[in-house]
Protein backbone atom coordinates (compact mmCIF):
# COMPACT_ATOMS: atom_id res chain seq x y z
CA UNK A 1 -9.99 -1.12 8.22
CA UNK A 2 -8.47 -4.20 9.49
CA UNK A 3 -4.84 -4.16 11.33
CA UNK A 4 -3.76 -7.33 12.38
CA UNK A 5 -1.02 -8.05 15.04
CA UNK A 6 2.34 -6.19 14.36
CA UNK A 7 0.82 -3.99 11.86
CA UNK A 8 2.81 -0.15 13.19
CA UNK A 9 1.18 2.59 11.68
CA UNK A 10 3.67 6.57 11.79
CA UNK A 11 2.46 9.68 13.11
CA UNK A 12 0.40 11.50 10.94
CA UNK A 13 -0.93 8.53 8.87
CA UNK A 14 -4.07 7.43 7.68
CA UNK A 15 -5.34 3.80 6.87
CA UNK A 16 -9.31 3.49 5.25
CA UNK A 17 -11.31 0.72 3.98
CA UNK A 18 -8.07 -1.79 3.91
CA UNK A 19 -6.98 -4.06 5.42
CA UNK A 20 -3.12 -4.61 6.78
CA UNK A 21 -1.82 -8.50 7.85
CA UNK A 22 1.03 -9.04 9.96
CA UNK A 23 4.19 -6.99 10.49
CA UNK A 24 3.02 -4.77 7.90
CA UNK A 25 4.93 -1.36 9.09
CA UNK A 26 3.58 2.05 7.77
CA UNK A 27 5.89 5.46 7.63
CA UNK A 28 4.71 8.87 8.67
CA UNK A 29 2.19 10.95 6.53
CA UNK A 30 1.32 7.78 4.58
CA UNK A 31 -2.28 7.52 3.07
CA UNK A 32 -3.23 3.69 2.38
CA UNK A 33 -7.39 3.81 1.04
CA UNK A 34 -9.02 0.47 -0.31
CA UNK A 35 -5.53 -1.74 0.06
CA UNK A 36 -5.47 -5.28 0.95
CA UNK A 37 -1.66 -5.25 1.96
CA UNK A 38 -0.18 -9.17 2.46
CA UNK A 39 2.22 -9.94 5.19
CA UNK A 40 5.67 -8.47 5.94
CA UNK A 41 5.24 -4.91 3.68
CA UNK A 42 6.93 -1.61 4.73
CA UNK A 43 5.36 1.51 3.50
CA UNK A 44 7.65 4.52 3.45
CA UNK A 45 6.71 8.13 4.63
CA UNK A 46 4.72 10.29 2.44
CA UNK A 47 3.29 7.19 0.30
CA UNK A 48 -0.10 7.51 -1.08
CA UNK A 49 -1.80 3.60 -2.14
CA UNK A 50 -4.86 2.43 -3.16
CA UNK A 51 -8.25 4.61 -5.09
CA UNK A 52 -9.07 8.19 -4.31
CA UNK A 53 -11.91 9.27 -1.76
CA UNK A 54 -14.99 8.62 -4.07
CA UNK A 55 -13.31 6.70 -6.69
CA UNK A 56 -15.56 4.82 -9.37
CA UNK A 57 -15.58 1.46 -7.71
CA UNK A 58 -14.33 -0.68 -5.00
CA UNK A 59 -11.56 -3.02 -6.24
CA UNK A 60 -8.46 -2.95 -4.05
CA UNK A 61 -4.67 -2.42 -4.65
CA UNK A 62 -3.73 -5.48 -3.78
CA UNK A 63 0.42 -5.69 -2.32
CA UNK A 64 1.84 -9.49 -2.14
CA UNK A 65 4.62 -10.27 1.21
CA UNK A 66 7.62 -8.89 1.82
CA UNK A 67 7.47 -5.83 -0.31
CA UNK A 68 9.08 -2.45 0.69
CA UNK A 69 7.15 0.60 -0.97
CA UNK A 70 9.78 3.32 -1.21
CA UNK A 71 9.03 6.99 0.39
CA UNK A 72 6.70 9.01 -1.39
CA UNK A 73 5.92 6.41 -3.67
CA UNK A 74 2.11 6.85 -5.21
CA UNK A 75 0.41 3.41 -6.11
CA UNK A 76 -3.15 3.83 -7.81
CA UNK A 77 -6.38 2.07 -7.48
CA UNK A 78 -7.12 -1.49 -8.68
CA UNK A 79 -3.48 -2.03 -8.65
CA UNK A 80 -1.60 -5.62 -8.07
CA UNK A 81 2.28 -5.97 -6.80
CA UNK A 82 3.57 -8.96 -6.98
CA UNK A 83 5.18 -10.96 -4.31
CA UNK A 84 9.05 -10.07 -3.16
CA UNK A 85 9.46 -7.12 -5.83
CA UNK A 86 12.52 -5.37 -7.05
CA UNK A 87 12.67 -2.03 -5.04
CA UNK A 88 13.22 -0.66 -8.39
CA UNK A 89 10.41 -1.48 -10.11
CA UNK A 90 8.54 0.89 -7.19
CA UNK A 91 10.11 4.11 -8.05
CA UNK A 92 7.80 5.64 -10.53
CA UNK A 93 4.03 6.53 -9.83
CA UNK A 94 2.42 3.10 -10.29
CA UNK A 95 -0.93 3.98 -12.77
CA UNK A 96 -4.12 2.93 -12.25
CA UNK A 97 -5.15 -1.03 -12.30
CA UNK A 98 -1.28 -1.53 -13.38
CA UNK A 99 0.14 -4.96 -12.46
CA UNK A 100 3.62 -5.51 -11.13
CA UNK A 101 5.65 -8.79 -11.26
């Protein structure tokens, strides 16, 4: 994975084959796999994003700026999110390759 300045990652947390830009801040207990997470994105505790360990291919999740994923929230694979998003919109289990605006 790639962190890049700012990024804070919680206790207990794991991060794998993504990548995190600036000021992205993690919760605890989160597990982020095969993300590519833009700028600005706060992950709350318990959160699981991106494909499963062994999934069937490597497309991210992709998560545009200034998002903020709520606690235990569960974003598939292959999944985009918009840009800027309603918090609402993020409070049911996002499905695989699903695209949020």
């Amino acid at each position: 994975s790639i962190l890049f300045p700012g990024v804070k990652v919680g206790r207990g947390s794991l991060v794998k084959d993504s990548i995190l830009f600036f000021d992205n801040v993690v919760g605890e207990n989160v597990r982020i796999r095969k993300t590519i997470s833009d700028v600005n994105v706060a992950f709350g505790d318990h959160c699981r994003v991106g494909g499963a360990e062994g999934g069937p291919d490597d497309i991210p999740t992709v998560i545009g700026w200034s998002n903020a994923i709520p606690a235990a929230a569960s974003i598939a694979g292959r999944c985009t999110l918009y840009p800027q998003l309603d918090p609402a919109l993020l409070q049911r289990a996002i499905g695989d390759g699903e695209v949020i605006k």
